[in-house]
Protein backbone atom coordinates (compact mmCIF):
# COMPACT_ATOMS: atom_id res chain seq x y z
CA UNK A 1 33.16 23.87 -31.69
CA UNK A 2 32.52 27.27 -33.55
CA UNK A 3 30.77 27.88 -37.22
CA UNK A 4 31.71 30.07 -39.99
CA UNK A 5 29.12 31.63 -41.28
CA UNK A 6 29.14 32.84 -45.02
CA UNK A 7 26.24 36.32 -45.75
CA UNK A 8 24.02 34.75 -47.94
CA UNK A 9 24.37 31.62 -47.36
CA UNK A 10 21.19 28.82 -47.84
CA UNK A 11 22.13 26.98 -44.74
CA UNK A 12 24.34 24.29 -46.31
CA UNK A 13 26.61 25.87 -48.74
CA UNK A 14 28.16 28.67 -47.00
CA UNK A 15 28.81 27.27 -43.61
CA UNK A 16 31.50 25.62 -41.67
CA UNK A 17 31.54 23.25 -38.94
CA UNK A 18 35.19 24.07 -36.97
CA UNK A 19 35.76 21.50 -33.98
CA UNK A 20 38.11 20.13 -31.63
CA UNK A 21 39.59 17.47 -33.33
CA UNK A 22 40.32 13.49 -31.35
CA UNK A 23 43.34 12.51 -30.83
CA UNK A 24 44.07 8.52 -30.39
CA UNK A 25 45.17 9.54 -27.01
CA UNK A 26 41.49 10.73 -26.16
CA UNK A 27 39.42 7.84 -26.86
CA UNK A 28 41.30 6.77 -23.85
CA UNK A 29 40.05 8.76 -21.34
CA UNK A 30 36.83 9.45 -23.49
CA UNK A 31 35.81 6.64 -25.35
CA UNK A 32 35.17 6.73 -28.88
CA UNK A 33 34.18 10.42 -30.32
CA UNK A 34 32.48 10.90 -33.56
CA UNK A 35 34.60 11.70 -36.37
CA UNK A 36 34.14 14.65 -39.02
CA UNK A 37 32.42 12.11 -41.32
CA UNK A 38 29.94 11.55 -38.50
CA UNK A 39 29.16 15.35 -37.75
CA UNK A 40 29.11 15.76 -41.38
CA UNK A 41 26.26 12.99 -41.72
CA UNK A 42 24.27 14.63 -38.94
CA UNK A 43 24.31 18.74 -39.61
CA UNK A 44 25.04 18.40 -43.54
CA UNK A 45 28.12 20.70 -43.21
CA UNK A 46 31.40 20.72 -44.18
CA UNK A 47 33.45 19.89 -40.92
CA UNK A 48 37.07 21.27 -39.97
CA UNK A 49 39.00 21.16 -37.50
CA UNK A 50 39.78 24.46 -34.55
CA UNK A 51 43.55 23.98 -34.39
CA UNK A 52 43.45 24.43 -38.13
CA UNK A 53 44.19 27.25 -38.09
CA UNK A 54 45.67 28.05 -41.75
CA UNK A 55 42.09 27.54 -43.04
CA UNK A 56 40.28 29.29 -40.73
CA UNK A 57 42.84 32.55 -41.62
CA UNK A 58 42.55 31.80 -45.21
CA UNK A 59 38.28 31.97 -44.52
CA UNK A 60 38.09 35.05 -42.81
CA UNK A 61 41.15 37.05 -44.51
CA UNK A 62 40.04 40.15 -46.21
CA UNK A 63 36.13 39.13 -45.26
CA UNK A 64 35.51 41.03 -42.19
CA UNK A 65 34.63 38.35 -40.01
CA UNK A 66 33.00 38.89 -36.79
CA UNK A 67 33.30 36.66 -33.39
CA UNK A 68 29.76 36.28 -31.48
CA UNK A 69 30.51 36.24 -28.00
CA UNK A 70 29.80 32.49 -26.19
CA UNK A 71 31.44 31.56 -22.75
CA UNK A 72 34.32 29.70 -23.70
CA UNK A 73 37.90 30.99 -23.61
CA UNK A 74 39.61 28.41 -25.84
CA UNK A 75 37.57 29.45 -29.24
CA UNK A 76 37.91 33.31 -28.52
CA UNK A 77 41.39 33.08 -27.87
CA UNK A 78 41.30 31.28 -31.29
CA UNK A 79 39.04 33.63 -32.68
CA UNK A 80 42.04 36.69 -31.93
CA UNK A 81 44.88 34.95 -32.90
CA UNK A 82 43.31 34.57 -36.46
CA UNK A 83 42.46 38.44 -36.26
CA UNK A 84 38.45 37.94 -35.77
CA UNK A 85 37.15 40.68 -34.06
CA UNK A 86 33.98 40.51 -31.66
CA UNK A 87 30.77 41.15 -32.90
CA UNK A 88 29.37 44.73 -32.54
CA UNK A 89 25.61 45.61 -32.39
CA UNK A 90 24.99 45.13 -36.28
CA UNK A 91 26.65 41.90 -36.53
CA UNK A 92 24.78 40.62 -33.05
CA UNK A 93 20.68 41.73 -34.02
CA UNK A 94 20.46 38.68 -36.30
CA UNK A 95 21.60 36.37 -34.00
CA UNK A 96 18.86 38.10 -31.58
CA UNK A 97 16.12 38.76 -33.99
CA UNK A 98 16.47 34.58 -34.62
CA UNK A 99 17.00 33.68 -30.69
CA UNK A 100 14.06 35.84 -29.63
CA UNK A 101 11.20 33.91 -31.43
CA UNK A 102 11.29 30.00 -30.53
CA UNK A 103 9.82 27.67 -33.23
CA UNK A 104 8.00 24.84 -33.03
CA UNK A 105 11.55 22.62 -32.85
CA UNK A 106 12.60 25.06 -30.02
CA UNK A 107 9.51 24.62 -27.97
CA UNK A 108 9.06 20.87 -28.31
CA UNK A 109 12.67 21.19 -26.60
CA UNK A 110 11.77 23.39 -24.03
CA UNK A 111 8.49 21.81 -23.41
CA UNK A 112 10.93 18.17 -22.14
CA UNK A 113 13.02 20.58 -20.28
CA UNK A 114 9.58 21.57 -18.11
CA UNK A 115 8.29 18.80 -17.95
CA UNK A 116 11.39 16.93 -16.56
CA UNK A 117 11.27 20.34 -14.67
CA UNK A 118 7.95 19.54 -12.80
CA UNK A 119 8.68 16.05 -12.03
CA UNK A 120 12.48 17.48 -10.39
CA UNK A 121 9.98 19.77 -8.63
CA UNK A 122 7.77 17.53 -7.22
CA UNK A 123 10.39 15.08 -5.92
CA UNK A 124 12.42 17.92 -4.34
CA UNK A 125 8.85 18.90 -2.50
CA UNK A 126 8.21 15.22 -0.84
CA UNK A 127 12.27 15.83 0.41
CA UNK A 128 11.27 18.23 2.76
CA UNK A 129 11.20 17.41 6.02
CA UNK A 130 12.02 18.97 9.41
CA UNK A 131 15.86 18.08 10.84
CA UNK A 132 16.73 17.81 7.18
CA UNK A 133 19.57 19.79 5.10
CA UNK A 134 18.59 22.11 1.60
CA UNK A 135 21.45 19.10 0.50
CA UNK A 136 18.86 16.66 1.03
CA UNK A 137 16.21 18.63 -1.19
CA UNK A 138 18.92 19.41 -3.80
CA UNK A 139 19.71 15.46 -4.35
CA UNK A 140 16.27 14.65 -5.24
CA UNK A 141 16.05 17.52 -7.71
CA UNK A 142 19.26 16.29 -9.31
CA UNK A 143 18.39 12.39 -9.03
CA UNK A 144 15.42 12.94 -11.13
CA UNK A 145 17.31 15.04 -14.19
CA UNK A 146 19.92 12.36 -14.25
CA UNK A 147 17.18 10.04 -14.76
CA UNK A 148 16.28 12.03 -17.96
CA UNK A 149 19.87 12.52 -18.72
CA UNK A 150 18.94 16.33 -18.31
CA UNK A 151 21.30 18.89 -16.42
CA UNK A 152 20.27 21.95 -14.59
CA UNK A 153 19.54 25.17 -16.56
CA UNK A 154 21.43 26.68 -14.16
CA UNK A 155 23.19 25.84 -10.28
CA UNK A 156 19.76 25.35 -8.27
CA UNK A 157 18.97 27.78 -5.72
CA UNK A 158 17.33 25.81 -2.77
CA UNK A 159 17.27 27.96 0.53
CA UNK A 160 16.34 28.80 3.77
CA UNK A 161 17.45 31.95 2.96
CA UNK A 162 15.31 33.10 0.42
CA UNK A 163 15.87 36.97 0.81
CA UNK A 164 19.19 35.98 -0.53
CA UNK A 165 18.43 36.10 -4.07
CA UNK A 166 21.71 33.66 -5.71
CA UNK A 167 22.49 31.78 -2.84
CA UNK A 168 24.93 29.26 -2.73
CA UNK A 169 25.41 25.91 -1.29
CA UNK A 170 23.27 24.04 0.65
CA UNK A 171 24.32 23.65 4.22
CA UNK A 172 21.61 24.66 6.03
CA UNK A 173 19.07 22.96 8.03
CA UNK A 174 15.24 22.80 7.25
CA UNK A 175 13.68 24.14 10.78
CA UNK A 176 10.03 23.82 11.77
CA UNK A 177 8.30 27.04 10.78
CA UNK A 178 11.08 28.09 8.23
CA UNK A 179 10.10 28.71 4.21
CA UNK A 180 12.21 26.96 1.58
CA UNK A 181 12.91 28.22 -1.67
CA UNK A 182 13.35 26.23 -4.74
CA UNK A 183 14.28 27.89 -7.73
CA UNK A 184 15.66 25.31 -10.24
CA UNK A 185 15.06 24.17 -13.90
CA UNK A 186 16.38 21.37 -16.38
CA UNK A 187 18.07 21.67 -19.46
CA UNK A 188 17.30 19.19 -22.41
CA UNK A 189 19.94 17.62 -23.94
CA UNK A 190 19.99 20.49 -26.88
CA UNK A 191 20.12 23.05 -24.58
CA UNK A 192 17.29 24.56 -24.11
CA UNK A 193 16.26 25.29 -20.83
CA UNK A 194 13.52 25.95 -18.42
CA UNK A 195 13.47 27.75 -14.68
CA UNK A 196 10.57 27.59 -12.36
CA UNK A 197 10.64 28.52 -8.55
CA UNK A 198 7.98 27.67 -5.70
CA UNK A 199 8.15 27.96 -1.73
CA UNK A 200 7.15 25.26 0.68
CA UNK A 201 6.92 25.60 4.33
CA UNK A 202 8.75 23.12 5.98
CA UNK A 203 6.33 22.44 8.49
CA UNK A 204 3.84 21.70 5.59
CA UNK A 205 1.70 24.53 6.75
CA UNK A 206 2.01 27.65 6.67
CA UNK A 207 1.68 30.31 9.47
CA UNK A 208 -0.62 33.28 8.96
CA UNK A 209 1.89 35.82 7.76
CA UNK A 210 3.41 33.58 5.29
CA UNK A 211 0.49 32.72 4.05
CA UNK A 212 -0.27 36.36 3.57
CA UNK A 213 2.70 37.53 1.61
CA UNK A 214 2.43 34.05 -0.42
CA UNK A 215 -0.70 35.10 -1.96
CA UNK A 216 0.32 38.29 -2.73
CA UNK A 217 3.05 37.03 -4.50
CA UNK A 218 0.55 34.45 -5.93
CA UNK A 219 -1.56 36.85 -7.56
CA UNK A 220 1.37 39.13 -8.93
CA UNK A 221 2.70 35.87 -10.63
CA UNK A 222 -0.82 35.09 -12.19
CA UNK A 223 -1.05 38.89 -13.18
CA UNK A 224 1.56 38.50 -14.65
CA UNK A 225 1.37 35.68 -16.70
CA UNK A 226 -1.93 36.73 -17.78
CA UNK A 227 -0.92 39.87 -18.95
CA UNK A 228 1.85 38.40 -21.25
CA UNK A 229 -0.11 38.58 -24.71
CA UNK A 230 1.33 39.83 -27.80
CA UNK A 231 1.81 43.51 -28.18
CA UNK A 232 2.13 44.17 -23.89
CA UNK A 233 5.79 45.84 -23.17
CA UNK A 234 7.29 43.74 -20.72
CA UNK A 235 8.08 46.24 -18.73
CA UNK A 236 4.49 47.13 -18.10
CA UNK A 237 4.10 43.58 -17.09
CA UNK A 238 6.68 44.23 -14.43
CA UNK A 239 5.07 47.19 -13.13
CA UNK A 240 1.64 45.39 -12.80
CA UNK A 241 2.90 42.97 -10.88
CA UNK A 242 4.54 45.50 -8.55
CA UNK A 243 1.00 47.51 -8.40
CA UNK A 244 -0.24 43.94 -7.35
CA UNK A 245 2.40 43.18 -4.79
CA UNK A 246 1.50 46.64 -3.09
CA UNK A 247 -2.09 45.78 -2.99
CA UNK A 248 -0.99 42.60 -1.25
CA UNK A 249 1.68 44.34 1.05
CA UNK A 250 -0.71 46.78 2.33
CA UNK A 251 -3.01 43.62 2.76
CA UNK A 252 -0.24 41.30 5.10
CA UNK A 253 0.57 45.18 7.19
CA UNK A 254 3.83 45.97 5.97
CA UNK A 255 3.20 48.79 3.46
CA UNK A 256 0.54 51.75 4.04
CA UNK A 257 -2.08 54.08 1.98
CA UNK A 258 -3.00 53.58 -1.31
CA UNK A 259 -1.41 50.35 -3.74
CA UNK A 260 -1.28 52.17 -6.84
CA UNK A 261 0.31 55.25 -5.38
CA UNK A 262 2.82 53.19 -3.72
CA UNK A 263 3.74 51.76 -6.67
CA UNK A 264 4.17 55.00 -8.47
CA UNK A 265 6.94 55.90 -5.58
CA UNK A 266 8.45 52.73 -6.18
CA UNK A 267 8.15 51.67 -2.08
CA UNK A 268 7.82 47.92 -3.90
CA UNK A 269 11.22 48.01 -3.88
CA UNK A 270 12.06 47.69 -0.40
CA UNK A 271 10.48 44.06 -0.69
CA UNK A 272 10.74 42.99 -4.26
CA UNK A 273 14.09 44.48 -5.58
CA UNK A 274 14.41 42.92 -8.96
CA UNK A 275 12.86 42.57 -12.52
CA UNK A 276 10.29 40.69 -12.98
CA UNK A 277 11.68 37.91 -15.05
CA UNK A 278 13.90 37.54 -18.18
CA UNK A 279 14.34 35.84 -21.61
CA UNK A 280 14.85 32.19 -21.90
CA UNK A 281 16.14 29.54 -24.25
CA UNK A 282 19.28 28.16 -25.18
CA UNK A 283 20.45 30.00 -21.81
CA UNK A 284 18.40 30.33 -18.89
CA UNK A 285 18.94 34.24 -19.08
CA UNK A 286 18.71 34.23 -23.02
CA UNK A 287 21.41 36.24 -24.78
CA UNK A 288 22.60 37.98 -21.43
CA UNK A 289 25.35 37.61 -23.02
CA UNK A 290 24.76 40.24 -25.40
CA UNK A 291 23.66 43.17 -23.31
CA UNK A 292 21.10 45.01 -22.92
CA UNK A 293 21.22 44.97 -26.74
CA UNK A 294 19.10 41.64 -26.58
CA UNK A 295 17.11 42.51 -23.57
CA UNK A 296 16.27 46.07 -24.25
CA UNK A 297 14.51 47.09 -27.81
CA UNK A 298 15.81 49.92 -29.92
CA UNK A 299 15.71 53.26 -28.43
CA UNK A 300 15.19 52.05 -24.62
CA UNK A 301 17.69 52.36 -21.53
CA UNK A 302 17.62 50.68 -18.84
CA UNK A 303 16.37 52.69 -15.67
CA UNK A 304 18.96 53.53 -13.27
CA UNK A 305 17.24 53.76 -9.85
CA UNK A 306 17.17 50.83 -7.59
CA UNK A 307 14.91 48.11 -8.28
CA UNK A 308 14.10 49.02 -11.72
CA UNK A 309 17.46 49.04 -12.72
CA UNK A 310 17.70 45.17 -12.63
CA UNK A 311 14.92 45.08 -14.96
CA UNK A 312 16.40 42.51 -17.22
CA UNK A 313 14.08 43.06 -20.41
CA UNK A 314 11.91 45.58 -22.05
CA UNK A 315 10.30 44.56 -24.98
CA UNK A 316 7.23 44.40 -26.48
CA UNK A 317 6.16 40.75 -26.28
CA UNK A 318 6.03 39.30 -29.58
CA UNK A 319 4.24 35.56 -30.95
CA UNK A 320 7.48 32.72 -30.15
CA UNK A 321 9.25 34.72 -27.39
CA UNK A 322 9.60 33.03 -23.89
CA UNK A 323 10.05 34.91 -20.70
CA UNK A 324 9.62 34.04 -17.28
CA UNK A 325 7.25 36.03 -14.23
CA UNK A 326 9.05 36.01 -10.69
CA UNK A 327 7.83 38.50 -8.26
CA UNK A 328 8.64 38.04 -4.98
CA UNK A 329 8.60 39.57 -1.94
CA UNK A 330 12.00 39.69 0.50
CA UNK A 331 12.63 40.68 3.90
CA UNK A 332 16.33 41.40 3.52
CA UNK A 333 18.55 42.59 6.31
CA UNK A 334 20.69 43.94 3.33
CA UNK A 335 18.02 46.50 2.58
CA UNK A 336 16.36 47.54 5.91
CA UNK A 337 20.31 48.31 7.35
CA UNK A 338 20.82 50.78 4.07
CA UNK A 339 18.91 54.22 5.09
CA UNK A 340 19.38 55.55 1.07
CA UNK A 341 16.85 53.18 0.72
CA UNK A 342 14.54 52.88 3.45
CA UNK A 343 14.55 57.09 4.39
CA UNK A 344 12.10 58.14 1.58
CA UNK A 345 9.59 55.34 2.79
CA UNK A 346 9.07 55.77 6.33
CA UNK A 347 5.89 57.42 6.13
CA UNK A 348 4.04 54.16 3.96
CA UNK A 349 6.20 51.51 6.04
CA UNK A 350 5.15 49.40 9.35
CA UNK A 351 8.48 49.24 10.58
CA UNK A 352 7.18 47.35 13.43
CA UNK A 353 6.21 44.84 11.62
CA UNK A 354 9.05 44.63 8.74
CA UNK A 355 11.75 44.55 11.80
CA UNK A 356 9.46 41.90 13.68
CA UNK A 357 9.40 39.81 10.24
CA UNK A 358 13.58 40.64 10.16
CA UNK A 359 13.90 39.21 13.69
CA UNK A 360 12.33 36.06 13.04
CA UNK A 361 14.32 35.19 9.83
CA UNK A 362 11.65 35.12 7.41
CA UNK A 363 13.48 34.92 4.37
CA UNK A 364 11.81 35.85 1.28
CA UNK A 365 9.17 34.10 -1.16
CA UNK A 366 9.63 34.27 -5.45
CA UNK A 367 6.67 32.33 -7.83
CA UNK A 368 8.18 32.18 -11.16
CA UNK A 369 6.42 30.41 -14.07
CA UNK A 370 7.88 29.98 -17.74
CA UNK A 371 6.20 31.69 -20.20
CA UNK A 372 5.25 30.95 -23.94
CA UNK A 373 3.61 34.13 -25.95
C-alpha cells in the first residue's frame, strides 16, 4: 500500500489510500481480504487501487511529487514508472520531525511490544540448559510472540558467540561455562517495535571474570539510561558509558592507567566497537532508512574513526523520543588479529589476559534497555 499525500492537507481531505487490489483468484489462497469500502470505513480515506496507474499519474502530474523511501520494491518501481522521484532531505525532515517524538498512541503500542518482549525473555531464559542448541532458546522466544500474535522486531540474535555482533543461525551448542546472548524484541501488530538484550551463563553461574566484565557492562547500561533526560546529546551518553566501561575494564585487568584518560584515546574500542544504541519505533533502527539525516541533527557528521564511526545517532534527546542503551564489551578475534587497531594500545592493554580471555572463547556480553525520554 502507499499514500498520497496532498501539502496542506487536514488529514482527511487531501490524502489517498493506494493499495494492492484482490483479485477473485486471491481469496483462494488468502481468504477473504477487505475491500476498499472496508479500508475506507477504518482510516476515513479515499481508497485506490496501485495498478491504477492512470490516477496515480493524473495526481502527481505537474505537482512535484516526492517518493519516501520504504523497503519494498514493487511500490518504488511503481513510484518511477509514474515519474515520482525519491524524496530528498527537505521532503524527508517532516516525516522525521513526526517519527522522532512518539505520542501517547505510539507508546501504548510500544509499551505491548515490551511487555510481550519480557515475557519472550523470560521463557527463552528457563530454555537454557547445558547439551542444548541456541535453536532450542530461539523456539521459546518465538512460541511466546506467536501467542500474542506478535513478530520479532527484528531476526533474534541468540549466541554463543556473542563477540559476533549480527550473528546468524542458531546451530550451536550451549556448553557448561559458555555465555549466551539474547538480543531479541517483539513487534506489535502496528508495528512498533521493541529490542532488549541480556546474557545468561549457561551454567547458571557465572565464573569470576564474567562476572567482572558483566558488571561493568551493568553499570554502563544504567549510566546510561540514567543519563537520558531531555536536553543530554546522545552522543555524550555514548561517551559516558564508554568512560564507565573503562573504569570497569581496568577493574576485570584488561585495560591499564587511568578510565577517563583511556576513554579520551578511545582504547574502549578494542572491546566495545559500536554506538551505544539507536532510534526506535515503527523500525527497530528508526528511520535508518533515511540516513544519517534522521540519526544525526543539523550541522553534525558522523565521526570517521573506528568505533565512533558506528555511532548510529547524535541528537539532543528531546520529550517523546525512544532510543535504546547497549554497551557491551567483546573479546573479538576479528579485532585483536588487526594490528591498525591494537598497535596504538599496547602500552594500556594486558595482552596476557585479553589473549587468555581469546583462547577460552569468551564471546562478548551487550545490556541493552529501551528507552522512553
Amino acid at each position: 500500500a502507499a499514500m498520497l499525500i496532498e501539502p496542506d492537507n487536514d488529514g482527511e481531505s487531501g490524502c489517498v489510500l493506494f493499495r494492492e487490489p484482490a483479485g477473485p483468484d486471491d481469496e483462494v489462497w488468502l481468504g477473504p481480504t477487505p475491500t476498499d469500502a472496508n479500508l475506507a470505513g477504518y482510516s476515513g480515506l479515499p481508497v485506490s487501487a496501485v495498478r491504477d496507474l492512470d490516477r496515480l499519474m493524473t495526481s502527481v502530474s505537474g505537482r512535484g511529487a516526492v517518493f519516501a523511501p520504504v523497503v519494498c520494491p514493487h511500490a518504488r518501481e511503481t513510484a518511477r514508472r509514474c515519474g515520482i522521484a525519491d524524496a530528498g532531505p527537505d521532503d524527508l525532515l517532516p516525516i522525521i520531525l513526526l517519527r522522532l517524538r512518539k505520542d501517547e498512541h505510539e507508546l501504548a503500542a510500544m509499551r505491548r511490544a515490551a511487555k510481550v518482549t519480557i515475557e519472550a525473555h523470560a521463557a527463552s531464559a528457563r530454555a537454557i540448559r547445558p547439551g542444548r542448541i541456541e535453536a532450542d532458546v530461539a523456539a521459546a522466544f518465538h512460541a511466546v510472540l506467536t501467542a500474542h500474535q506478535h513478530q520479532p522486531s527484528f531476526n533474534p540474535i541468540i549466541s554463543v558467540r556473542g563477540e559476533v555482533l549480527h550473528c546468524s543461525g542458531y546451530p550451536n551448542r550451549l556448553d557448561d561455562g559458555a555465555l549466551l546472548l539474547i538480543d531479541a524484541g517483539s513487534e506489535e501488530p502496528g508495528g512498533y517495535a521493541c529490542d532488549v538484550t541480556r546474557v545468561y551463563p549457561v551454567s547458571g553461574r557465572f565464573t569470576p571474570e564474567q562476572r567482572a566484565v558483566y558488571d561493568a557492562v551493568h553499570r554502563a547500561m544504567s549510566a546510561g539510561v540514567a543519563a537520558c533526560t531531555v536536553g543530554t546529546r546522545y552522543r555524550d551518553v555514548h561517551f559516558l558509558t564508554a568512560k564507565v566501561l573503562c573504569e570497569g575494564l581496568v577493574a576485570a585487568g584488561l585495560l591499564k592507567g587511568d578510565p577517563v584518560s583511556l576513554a579520551d584515546r578511545r582504547a574502549h574500542t578494542l572491546f566495545f566497537t559500536h554506538g551505544v544504541g539507536h532510534l526506535i519505533g515503527l523500525d527497530v533502527h528508526d528511520m535508518e532508512d533515511f540516513g544519517d539525516l534522521a540519526g544525526y541533527a543539523p550541522g553534525r557528521q558522523r565521526p570517521t574513526e573506528f568505533g565512533s564511526k558506528f555511532l548510529r545517532l547524535d541528537r539532543d534527546l528531546e520529550p517523546g523520543m525512544c532510543v535504546t542503551i547497549e554497551p557491551g564489551v567483546y573479546l573479538s578475534p576479528a579485532i585483536w588479529k588487526r594490528s591498525d587497531l591494537v598497535s596504538p594500545f599496547r602500552d594500556v592493554v594486558n595482552l596476557p589476559q585479553v589473549e587468555a580471555l581469546l583462547a577460552r572463547h569468551f564471546g562478548g556480553i551487550r545490556l541493552e534497555q529501551t528507552v522512553h525520554i
